[in-house]
Protein backbone atom coordinates (compact mmCIF):
# COMPACT_ATOMS: atom_id res chain seq x y z
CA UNK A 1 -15.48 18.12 -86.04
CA UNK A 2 -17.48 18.86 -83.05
CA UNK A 3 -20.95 17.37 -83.01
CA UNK A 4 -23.45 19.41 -80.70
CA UNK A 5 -24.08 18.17 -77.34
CA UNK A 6 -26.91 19.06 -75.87
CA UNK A 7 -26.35 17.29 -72.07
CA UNK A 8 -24.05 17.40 -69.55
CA UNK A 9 -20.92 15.01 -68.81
CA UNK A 10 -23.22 12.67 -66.63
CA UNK A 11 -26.11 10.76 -68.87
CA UNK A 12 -29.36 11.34 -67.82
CA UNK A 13 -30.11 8.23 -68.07
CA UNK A 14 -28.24 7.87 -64.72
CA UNK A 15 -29.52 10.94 -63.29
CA UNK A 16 -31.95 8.88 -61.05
CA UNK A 17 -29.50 6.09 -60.05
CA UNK A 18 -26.65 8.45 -59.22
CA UNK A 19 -29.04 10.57 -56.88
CA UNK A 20 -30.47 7.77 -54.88
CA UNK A 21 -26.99 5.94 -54.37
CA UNK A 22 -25.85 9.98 -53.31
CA UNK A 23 -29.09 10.33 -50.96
CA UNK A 24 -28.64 6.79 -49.91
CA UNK A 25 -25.13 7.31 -48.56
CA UNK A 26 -25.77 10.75 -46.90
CA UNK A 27 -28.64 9.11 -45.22
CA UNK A 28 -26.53 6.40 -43.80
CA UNK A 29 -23.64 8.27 -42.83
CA UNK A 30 -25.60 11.08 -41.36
CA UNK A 31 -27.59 8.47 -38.87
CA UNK A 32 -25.49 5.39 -38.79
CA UNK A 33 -21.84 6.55 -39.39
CA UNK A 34 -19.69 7.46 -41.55
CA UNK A 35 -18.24 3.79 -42.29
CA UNK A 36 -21.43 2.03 -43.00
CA UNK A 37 -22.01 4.66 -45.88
CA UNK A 38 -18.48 4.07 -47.65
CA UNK A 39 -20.19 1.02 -49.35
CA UNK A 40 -22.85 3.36 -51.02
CA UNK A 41 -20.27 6.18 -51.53
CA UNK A 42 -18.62 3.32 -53.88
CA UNK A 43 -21.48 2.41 -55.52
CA UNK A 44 -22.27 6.01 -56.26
CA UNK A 45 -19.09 6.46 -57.78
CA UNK A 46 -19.57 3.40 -59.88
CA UNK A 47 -23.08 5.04 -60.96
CA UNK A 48 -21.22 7.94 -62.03
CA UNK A 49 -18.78 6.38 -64.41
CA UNK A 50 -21.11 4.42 -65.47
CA UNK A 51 -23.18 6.84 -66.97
CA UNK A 52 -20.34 9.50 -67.44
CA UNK A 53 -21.30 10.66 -70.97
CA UNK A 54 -17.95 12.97 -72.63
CA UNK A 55 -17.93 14.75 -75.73
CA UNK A 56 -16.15 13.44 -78.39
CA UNK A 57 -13.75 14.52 -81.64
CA UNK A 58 -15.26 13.13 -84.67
CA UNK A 59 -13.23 12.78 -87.69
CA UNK A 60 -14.33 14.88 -90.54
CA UNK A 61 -13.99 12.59 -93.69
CA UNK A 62 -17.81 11.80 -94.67
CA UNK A 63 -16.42 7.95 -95.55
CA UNK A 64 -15.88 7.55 -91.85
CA UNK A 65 -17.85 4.85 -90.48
CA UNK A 66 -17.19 5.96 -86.68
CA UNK A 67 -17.67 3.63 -83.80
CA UNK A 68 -21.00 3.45 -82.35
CA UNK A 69 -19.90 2.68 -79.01
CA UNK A 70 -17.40 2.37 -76.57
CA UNK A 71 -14.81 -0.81 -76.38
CA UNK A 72 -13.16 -3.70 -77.69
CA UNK A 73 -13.47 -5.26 -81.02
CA UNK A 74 -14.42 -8.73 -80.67
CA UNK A 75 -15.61 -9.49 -84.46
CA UNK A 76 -15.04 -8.57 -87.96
CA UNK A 77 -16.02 -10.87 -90.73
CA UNK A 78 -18.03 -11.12 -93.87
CA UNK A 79 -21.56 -12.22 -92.64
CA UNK A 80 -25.37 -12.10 -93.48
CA UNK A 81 -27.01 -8.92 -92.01
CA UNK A 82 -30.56 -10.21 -90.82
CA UNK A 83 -32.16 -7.20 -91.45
CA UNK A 84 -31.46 -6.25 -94.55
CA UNK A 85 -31.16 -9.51 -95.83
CA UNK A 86 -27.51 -9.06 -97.71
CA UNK A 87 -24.13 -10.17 -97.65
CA UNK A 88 -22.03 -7.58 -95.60
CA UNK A 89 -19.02 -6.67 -94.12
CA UNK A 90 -20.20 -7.35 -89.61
CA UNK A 91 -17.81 -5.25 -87.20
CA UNK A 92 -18.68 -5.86 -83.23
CA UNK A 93 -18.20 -4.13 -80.34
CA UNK A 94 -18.11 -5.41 -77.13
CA UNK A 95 -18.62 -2.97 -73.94
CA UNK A 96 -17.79 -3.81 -70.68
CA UNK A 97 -19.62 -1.93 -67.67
CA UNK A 98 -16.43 0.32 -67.52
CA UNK A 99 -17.02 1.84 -71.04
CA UNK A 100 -19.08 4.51 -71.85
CA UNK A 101 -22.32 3.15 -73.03
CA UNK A 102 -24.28 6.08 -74.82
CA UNK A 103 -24.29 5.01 -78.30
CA UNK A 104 -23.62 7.27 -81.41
CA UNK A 105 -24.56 7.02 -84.67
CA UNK A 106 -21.16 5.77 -87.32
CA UNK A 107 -22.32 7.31 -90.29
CA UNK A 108 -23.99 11.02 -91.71
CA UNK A 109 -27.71 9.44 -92.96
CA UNK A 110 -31.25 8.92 -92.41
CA UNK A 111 -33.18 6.52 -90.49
CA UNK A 112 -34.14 4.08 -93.13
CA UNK A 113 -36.65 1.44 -90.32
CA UNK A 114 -35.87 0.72 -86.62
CA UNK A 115 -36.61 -2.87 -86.15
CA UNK A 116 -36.94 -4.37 -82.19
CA UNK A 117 -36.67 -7.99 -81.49
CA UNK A 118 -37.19 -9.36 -77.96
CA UNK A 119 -34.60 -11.99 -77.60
CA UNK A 120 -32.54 -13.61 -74.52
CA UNK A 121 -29.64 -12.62 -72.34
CA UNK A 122 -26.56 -13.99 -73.28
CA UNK A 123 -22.88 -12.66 -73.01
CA UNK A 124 -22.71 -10.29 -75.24
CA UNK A 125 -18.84 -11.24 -75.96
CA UNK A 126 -20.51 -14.35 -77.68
CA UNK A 127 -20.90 -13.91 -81.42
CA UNK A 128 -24.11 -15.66 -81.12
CA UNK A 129 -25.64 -12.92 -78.89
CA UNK A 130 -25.90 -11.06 -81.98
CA UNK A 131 -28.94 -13.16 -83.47
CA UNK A 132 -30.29 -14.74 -79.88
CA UNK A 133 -30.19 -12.17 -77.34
CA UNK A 134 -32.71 -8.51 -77.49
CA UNK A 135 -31.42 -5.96 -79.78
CA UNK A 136 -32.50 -2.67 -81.92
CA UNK A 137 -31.47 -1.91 -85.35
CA UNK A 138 -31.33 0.94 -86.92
CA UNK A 139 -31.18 0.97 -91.33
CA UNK A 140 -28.88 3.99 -92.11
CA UNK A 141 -29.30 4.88 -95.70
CA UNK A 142 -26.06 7.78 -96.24
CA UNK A 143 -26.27 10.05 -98.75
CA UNK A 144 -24.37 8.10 -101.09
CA UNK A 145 -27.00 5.77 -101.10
CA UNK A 146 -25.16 3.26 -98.62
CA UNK A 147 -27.01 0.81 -96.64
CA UNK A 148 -25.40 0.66 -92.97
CA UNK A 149 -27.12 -1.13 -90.71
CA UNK A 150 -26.33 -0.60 -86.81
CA UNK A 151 -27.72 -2.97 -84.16
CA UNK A 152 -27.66 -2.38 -80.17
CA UNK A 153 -27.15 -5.93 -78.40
CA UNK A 154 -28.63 -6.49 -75.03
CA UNK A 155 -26.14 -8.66 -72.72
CA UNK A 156 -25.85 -10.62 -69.89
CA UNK A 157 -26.08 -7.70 -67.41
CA UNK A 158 -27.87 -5.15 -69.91
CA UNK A 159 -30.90 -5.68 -69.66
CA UNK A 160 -32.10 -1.95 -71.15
CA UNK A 161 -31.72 -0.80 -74.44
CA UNK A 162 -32.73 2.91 -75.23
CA UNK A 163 -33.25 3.91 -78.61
CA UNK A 164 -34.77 7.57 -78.96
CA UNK A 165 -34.76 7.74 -82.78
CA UNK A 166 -37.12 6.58 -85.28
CA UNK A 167 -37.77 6.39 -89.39
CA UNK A 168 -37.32 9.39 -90.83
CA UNK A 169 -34.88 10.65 -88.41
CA UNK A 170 -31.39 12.59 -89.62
CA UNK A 171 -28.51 11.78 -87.97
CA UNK A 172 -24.78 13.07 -88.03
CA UNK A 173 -21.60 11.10 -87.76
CA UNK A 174 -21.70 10.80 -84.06
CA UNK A 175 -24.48 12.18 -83.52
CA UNK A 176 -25.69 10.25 -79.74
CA UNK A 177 -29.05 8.28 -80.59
CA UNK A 178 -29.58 5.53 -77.51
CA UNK A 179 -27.87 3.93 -74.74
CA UNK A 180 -27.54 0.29 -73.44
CA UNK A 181 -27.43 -0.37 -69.38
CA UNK A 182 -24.86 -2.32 -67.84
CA UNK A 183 -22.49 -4.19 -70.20
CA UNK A 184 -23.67 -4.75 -74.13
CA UNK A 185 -22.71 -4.71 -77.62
CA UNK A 186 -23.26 -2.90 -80.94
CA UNK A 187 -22.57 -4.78 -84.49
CA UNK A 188 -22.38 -2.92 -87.62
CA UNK A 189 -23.12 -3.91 -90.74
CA UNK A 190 -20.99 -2.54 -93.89
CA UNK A 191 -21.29 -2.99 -97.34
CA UNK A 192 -19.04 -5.47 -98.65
CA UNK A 193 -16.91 -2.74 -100.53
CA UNK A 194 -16.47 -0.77 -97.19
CA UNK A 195 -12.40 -0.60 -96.33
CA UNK A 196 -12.31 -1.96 -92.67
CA UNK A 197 -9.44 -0.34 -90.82
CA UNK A 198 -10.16 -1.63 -87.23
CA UNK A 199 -8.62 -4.92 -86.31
CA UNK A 200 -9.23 -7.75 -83.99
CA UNK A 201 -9.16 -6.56 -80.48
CA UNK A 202 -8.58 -3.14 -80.59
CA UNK A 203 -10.02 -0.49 -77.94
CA UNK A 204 -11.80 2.18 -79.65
CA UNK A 205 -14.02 5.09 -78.80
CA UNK A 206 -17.42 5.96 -79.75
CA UNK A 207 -17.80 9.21 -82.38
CA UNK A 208 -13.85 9.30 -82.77
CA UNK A 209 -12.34 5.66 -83.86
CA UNK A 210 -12.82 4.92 -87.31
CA UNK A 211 -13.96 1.34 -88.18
CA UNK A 212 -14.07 1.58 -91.98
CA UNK A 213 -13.73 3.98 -94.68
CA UNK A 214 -16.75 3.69 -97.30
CA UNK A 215 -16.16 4.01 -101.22
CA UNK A 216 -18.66 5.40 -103.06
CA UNK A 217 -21.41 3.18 -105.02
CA UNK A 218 -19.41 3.41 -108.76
CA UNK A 219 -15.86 3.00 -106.68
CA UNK A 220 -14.12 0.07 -108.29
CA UNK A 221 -11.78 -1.27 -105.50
């Protein structure tokens, strides 16, 4: 299933940085040398996959709990998910600042409450950067009635996280709702019923990796 995509291959969220590193190196080449502007040229190509933004292929089964993000598991256990105050099933991703970082919703539902809490700057690869460091969750309620609960994770480096959806918003399976800058992490927070299907370690892909599969509320597993 194609989700729409309404912006081109390079985030605008990087629109500015990629155009100054650009003008930058032009501007040094053109009255320095061509040399001293290969150090910007690299930069600007940094920029650029940085913020390089592709569409994805997202898997049509509405139990898909998609990846939010780009990267590497680093996390799956049975936890307590501070917002909703429950007993769930946490998966985390970890991005590095060679992933793609524009973050997409994992499940068909609605906006239940965004919740912000300024926190510190930790590695995000550290399972306790998901209850020190600054992060934004959003309460998915699917149309099941499931309570998913999906939290951006400032890092180290990341010291931005974007968020351009609020209560009462819908969102689609992969549907692109915020971006973190440079290096972060998402957890997710399942029902305890939810069938986890990612392991330890594994690379997956925002909108097209499939974490978990979710039963529905009278599903006896």
């Amino acid at each position: 299933m194609k989700t729409p995509y309404p912006h081109p291959l390079l985030a605008r969220e990087g629109w500015p940085f990629a155009a100054l590193a650009v003008l930058a190196a032009l501007l040094v080449g053109y009255f320095v040398g061509g040399w001293w502007s290969l150090p910007l040229w690299l930069l600007a190509i940094f920029i650029i996959q940085f913020f390089r933004d592709p569409p994805r292929e997202v898997p049509d089964d509405p139990r898909a709990v998609v990846s939010p993000a780009d990267g590497r598991i680093v996390e799956i256990s049975k936890s307590r998910d501070p917002w909703l105050e429950r007993d769930a099933l946490k998966v985390s991703v970890f991005m590095n600042v060679f992933n793609v970082h524009s973050n997409r919703s994992p499940v068909d539902g609605t906006v239940k409450e965004r919740s912000y809490f300024p926190g510190a700057f930790l590695n995000a690869a550290l399972d306790k950067a998901s209850t020190s460091n600054e992060r934004n969750a959003l309460w998915l309620v699917t149309r099941d009635g499931r309570d998913v609960t999906c939290v951006q994770v400032a890092g180290l480096i990341a010291r931005r996280i974007l968020c351009y959806v609020g209560a009462g918003a819908e969102l689609a399976r992969g549907q692109r709702f915020g971006f973190i800058r440079f290096g972060s992490r998402v957890d997710v927070y399942l029902p305890l019923d939810a069938e986890v299907k990612a392991a330890l370690g594994d690379k997956v892909y925002a909108a097209e990796s499939v974490l978990a599969w979710l039963t529905t509320p009278t599903t006896k597993k």
